[in-house]
PDB file of N, CA and C in Angstrom:
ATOM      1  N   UNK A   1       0.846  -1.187   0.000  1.00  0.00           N
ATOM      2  CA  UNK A   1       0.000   0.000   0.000  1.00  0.00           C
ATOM      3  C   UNK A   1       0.887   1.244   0.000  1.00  0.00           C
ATOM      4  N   UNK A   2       0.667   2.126  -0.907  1.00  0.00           N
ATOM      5  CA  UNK A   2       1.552   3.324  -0.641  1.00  0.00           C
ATOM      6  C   UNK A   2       1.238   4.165   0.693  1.00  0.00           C
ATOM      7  N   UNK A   3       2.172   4.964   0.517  1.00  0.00           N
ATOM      8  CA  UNK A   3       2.500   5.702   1.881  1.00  0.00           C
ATOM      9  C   UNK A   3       1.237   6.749   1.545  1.00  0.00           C
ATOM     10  N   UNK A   4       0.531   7.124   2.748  1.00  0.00           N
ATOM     11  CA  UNK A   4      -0.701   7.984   2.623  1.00  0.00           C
ATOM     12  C   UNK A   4      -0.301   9.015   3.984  1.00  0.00           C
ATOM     13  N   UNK A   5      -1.130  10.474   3.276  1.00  0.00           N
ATOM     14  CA  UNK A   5      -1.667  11.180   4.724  1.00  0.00           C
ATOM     15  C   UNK A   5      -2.658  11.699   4.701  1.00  0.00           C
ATOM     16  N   UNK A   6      -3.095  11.730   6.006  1.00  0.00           N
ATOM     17  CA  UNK A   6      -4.530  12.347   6.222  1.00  0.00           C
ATOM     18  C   UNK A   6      -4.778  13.869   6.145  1.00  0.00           C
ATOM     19  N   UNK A   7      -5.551  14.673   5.316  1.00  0.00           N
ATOM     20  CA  UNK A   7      -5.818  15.826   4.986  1.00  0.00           C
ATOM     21  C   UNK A   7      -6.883  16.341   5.490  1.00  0.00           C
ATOM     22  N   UNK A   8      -7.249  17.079   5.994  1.00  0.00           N
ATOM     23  CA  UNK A   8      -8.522  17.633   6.776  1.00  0.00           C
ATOM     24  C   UNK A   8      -8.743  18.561   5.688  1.00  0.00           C
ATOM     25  N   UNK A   9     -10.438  18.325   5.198  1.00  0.00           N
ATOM     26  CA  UNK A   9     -10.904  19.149   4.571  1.00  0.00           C
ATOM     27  C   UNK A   9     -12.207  19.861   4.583  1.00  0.00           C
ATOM     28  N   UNK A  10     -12.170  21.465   4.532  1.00  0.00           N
ATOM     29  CA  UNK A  10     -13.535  21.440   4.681  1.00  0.00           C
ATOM     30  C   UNK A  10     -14.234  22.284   3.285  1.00  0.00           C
ATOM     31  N   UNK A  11     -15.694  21.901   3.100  1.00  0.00           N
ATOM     32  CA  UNK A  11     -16.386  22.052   1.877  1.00  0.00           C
ATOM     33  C   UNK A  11     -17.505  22.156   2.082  1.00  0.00           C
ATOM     34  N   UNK A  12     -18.002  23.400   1.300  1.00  0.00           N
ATOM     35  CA  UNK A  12     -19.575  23.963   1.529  1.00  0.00           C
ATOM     36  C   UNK A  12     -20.287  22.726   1.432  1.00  0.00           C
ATOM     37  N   UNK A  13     -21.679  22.901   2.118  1.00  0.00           N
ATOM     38  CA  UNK A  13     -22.400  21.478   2.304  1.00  0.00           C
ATOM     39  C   UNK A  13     -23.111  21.305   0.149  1.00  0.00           C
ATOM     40  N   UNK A  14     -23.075  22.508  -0.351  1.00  0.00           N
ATOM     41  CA  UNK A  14     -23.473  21.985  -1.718  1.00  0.00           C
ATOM     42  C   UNK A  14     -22.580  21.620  -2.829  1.00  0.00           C
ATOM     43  N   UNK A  15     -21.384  21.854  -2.255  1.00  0.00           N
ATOM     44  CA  UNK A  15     -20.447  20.938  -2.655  1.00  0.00           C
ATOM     45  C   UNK A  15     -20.468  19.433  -2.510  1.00  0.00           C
ATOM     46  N   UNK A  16     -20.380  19.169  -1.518  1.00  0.00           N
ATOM     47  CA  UNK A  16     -20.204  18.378  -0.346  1.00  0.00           C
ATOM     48  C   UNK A  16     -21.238  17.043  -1.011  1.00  0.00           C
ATOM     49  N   UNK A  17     -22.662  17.723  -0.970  1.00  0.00           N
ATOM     50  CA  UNK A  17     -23.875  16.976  -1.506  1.00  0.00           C
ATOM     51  C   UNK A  17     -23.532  16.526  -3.061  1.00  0.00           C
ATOM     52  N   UNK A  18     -22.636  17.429  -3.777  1.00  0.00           N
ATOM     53  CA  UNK A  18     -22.715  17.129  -5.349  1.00  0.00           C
ATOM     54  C   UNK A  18     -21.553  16.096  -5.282  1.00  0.00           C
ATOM     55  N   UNK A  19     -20.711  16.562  -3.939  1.00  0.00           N
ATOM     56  CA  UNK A  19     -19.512  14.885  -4.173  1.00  0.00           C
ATOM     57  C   UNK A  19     -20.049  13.647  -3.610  1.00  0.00           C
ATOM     58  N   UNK A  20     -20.733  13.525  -2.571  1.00  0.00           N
ATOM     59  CA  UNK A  20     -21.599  12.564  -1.914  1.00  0.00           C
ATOM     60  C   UNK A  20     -22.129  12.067  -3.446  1.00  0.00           C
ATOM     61  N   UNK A  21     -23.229  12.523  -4.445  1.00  0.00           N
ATOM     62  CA  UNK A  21     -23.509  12.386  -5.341  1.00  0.00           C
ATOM     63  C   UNK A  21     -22.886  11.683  -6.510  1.00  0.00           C
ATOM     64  N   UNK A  22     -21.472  12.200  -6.684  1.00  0.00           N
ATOM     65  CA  UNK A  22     -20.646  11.540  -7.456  1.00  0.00           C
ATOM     66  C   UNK A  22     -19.933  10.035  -7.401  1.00  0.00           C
ATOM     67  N   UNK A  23     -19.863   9.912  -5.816  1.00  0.00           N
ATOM     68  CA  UNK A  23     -19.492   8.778  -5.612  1.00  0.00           C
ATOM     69  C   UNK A  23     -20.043   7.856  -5.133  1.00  0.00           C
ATOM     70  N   UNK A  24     -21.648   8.184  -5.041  1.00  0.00           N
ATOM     71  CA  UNK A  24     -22.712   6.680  -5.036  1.00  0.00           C
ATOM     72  C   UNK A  24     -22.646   6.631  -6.644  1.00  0.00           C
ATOM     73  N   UNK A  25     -22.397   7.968  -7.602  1.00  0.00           N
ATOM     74  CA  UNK A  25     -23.029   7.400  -8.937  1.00  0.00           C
ATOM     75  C   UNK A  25     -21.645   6.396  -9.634  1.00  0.00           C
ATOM     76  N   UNK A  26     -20.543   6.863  -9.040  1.00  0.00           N
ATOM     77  CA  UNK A  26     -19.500   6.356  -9.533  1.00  0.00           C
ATOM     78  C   UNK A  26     -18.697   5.034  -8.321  1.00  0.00           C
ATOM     79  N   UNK A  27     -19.992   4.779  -7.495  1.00  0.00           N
ATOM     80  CA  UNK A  27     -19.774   3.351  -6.492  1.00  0.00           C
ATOM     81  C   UNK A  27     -17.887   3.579  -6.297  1.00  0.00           C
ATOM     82  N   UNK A  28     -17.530   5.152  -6.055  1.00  0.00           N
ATOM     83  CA  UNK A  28     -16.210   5.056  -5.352  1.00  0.00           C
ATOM     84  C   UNK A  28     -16.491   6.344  -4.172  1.00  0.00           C
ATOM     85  N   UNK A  29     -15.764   6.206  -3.216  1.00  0.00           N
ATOM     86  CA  UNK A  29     -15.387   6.529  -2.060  1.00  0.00           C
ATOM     87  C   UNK A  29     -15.265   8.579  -2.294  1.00  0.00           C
ATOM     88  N   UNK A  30     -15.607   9.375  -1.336  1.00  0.00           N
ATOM     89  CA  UNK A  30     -15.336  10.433  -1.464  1.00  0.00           C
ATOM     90  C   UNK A  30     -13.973  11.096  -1.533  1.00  0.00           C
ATOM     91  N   UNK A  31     -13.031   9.922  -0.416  1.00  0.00           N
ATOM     92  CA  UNK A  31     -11.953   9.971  -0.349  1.00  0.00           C
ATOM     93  C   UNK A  31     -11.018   9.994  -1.740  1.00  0.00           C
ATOM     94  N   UNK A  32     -11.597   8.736  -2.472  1.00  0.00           N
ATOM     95  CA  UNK A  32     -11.245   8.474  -3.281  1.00  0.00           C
ATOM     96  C   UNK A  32     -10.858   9.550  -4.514  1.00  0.00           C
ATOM     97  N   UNK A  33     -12.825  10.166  -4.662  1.00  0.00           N
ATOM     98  CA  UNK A  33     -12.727  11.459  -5.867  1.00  0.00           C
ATOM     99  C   UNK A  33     -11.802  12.116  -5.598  1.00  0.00           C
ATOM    100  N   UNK A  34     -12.057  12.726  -4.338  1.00  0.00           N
ATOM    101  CA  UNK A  34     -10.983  13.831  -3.797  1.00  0.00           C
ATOM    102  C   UNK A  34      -9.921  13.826  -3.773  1.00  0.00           C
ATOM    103  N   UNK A  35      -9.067  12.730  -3.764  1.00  0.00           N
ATOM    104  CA  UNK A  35      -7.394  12.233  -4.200  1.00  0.00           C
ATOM    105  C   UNK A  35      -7.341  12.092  -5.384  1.00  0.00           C
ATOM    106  N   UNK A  36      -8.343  12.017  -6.145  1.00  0.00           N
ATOM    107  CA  UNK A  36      -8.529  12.019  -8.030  1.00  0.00           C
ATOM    108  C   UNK A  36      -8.378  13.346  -8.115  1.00  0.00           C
ATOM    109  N   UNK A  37      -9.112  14.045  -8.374  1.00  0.00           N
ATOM    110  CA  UNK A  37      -9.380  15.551  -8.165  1.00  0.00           C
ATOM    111  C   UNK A  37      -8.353  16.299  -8.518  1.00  0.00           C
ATOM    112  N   UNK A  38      -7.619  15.666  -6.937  1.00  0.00           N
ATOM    113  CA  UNK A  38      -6.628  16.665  -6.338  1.00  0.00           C
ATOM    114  C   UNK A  38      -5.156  16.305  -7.354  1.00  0.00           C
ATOM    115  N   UNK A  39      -4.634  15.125  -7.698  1.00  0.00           N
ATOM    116  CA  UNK A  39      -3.855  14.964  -8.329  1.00  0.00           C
ATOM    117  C   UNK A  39      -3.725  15.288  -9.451  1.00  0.00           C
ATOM    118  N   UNK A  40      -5.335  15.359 -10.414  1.00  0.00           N
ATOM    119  CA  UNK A  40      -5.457  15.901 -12.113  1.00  0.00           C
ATOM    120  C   UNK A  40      -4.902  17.576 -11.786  1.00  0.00           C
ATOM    121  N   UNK A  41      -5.643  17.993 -10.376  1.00  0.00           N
ATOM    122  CA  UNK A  41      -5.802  19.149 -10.347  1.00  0.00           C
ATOM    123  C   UNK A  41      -3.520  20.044 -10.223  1.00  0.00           C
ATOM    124  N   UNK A  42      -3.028  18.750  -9.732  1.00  0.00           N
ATOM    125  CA  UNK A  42      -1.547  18.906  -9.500  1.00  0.00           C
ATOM    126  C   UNK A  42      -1.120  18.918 -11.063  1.00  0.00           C
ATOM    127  N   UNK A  43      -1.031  17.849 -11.323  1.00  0.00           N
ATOM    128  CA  UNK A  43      -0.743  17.479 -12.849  1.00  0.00           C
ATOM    129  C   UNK A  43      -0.492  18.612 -13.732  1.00  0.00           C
ATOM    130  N   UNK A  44      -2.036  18.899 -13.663  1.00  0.00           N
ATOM    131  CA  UNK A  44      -1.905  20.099 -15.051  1.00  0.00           C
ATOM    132  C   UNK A  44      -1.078  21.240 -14.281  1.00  0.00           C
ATOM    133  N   UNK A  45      -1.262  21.591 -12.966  1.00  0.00           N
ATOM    134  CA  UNK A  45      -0.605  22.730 -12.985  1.00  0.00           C
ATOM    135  C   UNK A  45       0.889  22.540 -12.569  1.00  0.00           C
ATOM    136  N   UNK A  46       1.399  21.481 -12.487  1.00  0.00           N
ATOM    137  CA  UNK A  46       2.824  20.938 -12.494  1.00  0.00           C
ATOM    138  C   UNK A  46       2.851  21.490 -14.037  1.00  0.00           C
ATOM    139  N   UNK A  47       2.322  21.293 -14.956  1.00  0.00           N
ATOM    140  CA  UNK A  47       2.442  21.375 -16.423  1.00  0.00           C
ATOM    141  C   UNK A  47       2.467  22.486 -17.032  1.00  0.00           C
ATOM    142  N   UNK A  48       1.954  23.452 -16.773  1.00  0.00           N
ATOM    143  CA  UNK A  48       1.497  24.578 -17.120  1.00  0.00           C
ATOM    144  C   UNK A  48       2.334  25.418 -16.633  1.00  0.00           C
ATOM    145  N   UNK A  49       3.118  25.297 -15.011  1.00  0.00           N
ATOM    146  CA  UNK A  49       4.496  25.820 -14.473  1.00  0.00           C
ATOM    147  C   UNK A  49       5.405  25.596 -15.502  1.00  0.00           C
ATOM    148  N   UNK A  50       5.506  24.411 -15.868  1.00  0.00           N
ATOM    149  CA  UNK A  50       6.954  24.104 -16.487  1.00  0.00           C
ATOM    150  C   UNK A  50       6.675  25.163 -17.628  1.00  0.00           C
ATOM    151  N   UNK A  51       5.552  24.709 -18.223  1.00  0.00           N
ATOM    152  CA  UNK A  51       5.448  25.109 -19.878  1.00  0.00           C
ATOM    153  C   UNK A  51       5.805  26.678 -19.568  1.00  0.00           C
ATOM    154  N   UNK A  52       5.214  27.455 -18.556  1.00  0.00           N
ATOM    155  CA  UNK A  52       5.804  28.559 -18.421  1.00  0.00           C
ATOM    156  C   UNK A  52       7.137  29.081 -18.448  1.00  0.00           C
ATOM    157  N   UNK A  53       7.584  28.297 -17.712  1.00  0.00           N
ATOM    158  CA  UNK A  53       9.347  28.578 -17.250  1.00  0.00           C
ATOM    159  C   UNK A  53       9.852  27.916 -19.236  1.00  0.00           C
ATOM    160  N   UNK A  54       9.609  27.032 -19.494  1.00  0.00           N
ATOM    161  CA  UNK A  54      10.350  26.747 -20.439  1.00  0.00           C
ATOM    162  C   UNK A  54      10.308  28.050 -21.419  1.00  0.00           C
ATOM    163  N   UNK A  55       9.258  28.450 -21.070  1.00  0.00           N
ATOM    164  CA  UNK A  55       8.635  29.632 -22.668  1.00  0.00           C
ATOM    165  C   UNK A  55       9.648  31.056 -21.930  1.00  0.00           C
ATOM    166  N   UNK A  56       9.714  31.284 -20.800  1.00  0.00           N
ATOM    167  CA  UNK A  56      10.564  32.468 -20.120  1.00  0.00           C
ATOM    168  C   UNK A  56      12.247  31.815 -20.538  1.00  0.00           C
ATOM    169  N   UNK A  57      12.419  30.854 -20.441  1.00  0.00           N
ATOM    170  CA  UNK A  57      14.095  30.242 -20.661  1.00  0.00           C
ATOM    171  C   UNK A  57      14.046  30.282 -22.614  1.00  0.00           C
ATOM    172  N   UNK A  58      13.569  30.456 -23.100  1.00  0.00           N
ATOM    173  CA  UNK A  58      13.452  30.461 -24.600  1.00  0.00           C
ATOM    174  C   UNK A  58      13.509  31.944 -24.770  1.00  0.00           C
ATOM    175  N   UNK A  59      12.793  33.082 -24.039  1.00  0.00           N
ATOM    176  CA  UNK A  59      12.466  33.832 -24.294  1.00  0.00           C
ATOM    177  C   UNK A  59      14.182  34.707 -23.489  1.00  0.00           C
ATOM    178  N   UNK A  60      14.069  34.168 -22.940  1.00  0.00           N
ATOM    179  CA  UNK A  60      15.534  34.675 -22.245  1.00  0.00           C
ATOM    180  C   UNK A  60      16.789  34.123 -23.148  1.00  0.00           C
ATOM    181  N   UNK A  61      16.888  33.274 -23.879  1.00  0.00           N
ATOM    182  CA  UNK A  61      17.837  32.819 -25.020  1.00  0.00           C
ATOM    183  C   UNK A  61      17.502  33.531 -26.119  1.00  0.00           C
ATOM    184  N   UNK A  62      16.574  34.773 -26.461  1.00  0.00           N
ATOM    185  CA  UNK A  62      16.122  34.910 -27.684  1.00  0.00           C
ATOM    186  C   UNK A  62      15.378  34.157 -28.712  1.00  0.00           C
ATOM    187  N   UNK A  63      15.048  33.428 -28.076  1.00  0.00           N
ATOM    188  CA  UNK A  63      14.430  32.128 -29.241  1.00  0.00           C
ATOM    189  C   UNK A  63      12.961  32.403 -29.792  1.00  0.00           C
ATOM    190  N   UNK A  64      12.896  33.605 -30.411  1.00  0.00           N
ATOM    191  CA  UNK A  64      11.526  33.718 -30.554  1.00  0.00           C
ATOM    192  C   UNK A  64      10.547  33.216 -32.443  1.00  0.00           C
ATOM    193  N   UNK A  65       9.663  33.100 -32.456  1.00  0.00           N
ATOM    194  CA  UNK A  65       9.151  32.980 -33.900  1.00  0.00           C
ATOM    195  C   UNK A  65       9.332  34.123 -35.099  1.00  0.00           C
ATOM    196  N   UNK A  66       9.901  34.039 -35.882  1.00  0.00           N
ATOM    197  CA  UNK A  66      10.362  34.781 -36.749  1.00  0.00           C
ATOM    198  C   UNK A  66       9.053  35.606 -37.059  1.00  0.00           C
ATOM    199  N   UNK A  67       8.437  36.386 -38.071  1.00  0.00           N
ATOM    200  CA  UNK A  67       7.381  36.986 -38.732  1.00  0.00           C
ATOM    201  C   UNK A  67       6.304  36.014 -39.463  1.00  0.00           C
ATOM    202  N   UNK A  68       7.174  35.692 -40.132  1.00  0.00           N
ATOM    203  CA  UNK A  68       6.781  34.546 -41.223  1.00  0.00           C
ATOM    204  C   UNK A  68       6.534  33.465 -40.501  1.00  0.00           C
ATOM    205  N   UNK A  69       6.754  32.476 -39.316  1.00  0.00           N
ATOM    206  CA  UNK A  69       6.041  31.409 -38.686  1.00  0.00           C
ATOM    207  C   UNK A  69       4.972  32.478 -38.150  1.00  0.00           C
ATOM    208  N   UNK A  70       5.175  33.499 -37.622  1.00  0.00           N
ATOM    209  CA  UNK A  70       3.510  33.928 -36.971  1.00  0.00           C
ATOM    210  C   UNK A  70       2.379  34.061 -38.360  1.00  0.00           C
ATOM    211  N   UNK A  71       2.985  34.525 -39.248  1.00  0.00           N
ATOM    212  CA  UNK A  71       1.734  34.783 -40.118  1.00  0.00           C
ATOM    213  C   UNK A  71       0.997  33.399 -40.400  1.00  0.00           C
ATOM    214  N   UNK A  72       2.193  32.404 -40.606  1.00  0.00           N
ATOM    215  CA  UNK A  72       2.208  31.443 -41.387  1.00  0.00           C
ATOM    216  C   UNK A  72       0.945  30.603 -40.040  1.00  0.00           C
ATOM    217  N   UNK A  73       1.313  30.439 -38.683  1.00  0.00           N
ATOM    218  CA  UNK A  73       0.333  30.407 -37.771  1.00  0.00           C
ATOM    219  C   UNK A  73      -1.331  31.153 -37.547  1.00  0.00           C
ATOM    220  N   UNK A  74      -1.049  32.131 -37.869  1.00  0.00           N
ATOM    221  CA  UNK A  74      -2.313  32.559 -37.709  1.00  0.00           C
ATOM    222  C   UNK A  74      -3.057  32.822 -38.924  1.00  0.00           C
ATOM    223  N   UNK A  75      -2.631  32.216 -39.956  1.00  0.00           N
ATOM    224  CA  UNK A  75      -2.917  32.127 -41.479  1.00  0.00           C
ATOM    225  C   UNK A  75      -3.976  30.389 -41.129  1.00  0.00           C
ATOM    226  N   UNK A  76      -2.894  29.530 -40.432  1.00  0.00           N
ATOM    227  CA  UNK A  76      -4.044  28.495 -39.983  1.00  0.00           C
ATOM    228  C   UNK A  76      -4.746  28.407 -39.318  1.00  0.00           C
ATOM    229  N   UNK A  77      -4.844  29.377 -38.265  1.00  0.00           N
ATOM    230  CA  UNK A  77      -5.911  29.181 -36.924  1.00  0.00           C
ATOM    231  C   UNK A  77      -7.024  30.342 -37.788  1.00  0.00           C
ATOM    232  N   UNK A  78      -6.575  30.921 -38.608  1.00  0.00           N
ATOM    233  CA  UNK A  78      -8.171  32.002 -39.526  1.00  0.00           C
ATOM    234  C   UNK A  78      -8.898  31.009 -40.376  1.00  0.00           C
ATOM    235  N   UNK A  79      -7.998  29.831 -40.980  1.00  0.00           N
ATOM    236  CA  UNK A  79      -8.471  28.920 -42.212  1.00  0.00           C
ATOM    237  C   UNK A  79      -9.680  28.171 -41.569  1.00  0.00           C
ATOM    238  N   UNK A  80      -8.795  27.602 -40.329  1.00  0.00           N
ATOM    239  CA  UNK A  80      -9.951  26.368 -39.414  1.00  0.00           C
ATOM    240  C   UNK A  80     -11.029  27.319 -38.614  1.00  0.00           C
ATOM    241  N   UNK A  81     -11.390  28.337 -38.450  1.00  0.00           N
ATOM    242  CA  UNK A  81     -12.495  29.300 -37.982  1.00  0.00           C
ATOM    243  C   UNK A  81     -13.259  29.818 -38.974  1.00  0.00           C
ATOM    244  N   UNK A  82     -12.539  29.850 -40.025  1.00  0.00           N
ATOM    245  CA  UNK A  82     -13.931  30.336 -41.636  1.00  0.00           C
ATOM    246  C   UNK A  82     -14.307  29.450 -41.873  1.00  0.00           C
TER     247      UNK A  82
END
């Protein structure tokens, strides 16, 4: 069993009712969602840190998109919206 700790949490009761909710519909534990939750909720923003720092360390090397990749970019994001 991995190593666990206990977290004290507290949550408006209509919260509370919509997670009660989730985990008779999904026959798992509140505990359970809530360590789901909480880890997607780490994940992305573990991810989204990095992606930051990487884009500031690029941007601090000069490494930026020439003219011509931006047009050439937003030449495709206008194509797939018309």
């Amino acid at each position: 069993m991995p190593d666990t700790d206990v977290l004290p949490l507290r949550l408006n009761s209509k919260l509370k009712k919509k997670l009660d909710n989730l985990a008779k519909a999904t026959e798992r534990s509140r505990s359970f969602l809530v360590a789901e939750a909480i880890l997607e909720y780490v994940a992305l923003n573990e991810w989204q840190i990095e992606e930051i720092k990487k884009g500031l360390r690029e941007a601090d090397a000069g490494d930026f998109a020439t003219d011509e990749e931006m047009e050439q970019t937003i030449a495709k994001w206008v194509r797939r919206a018309g």
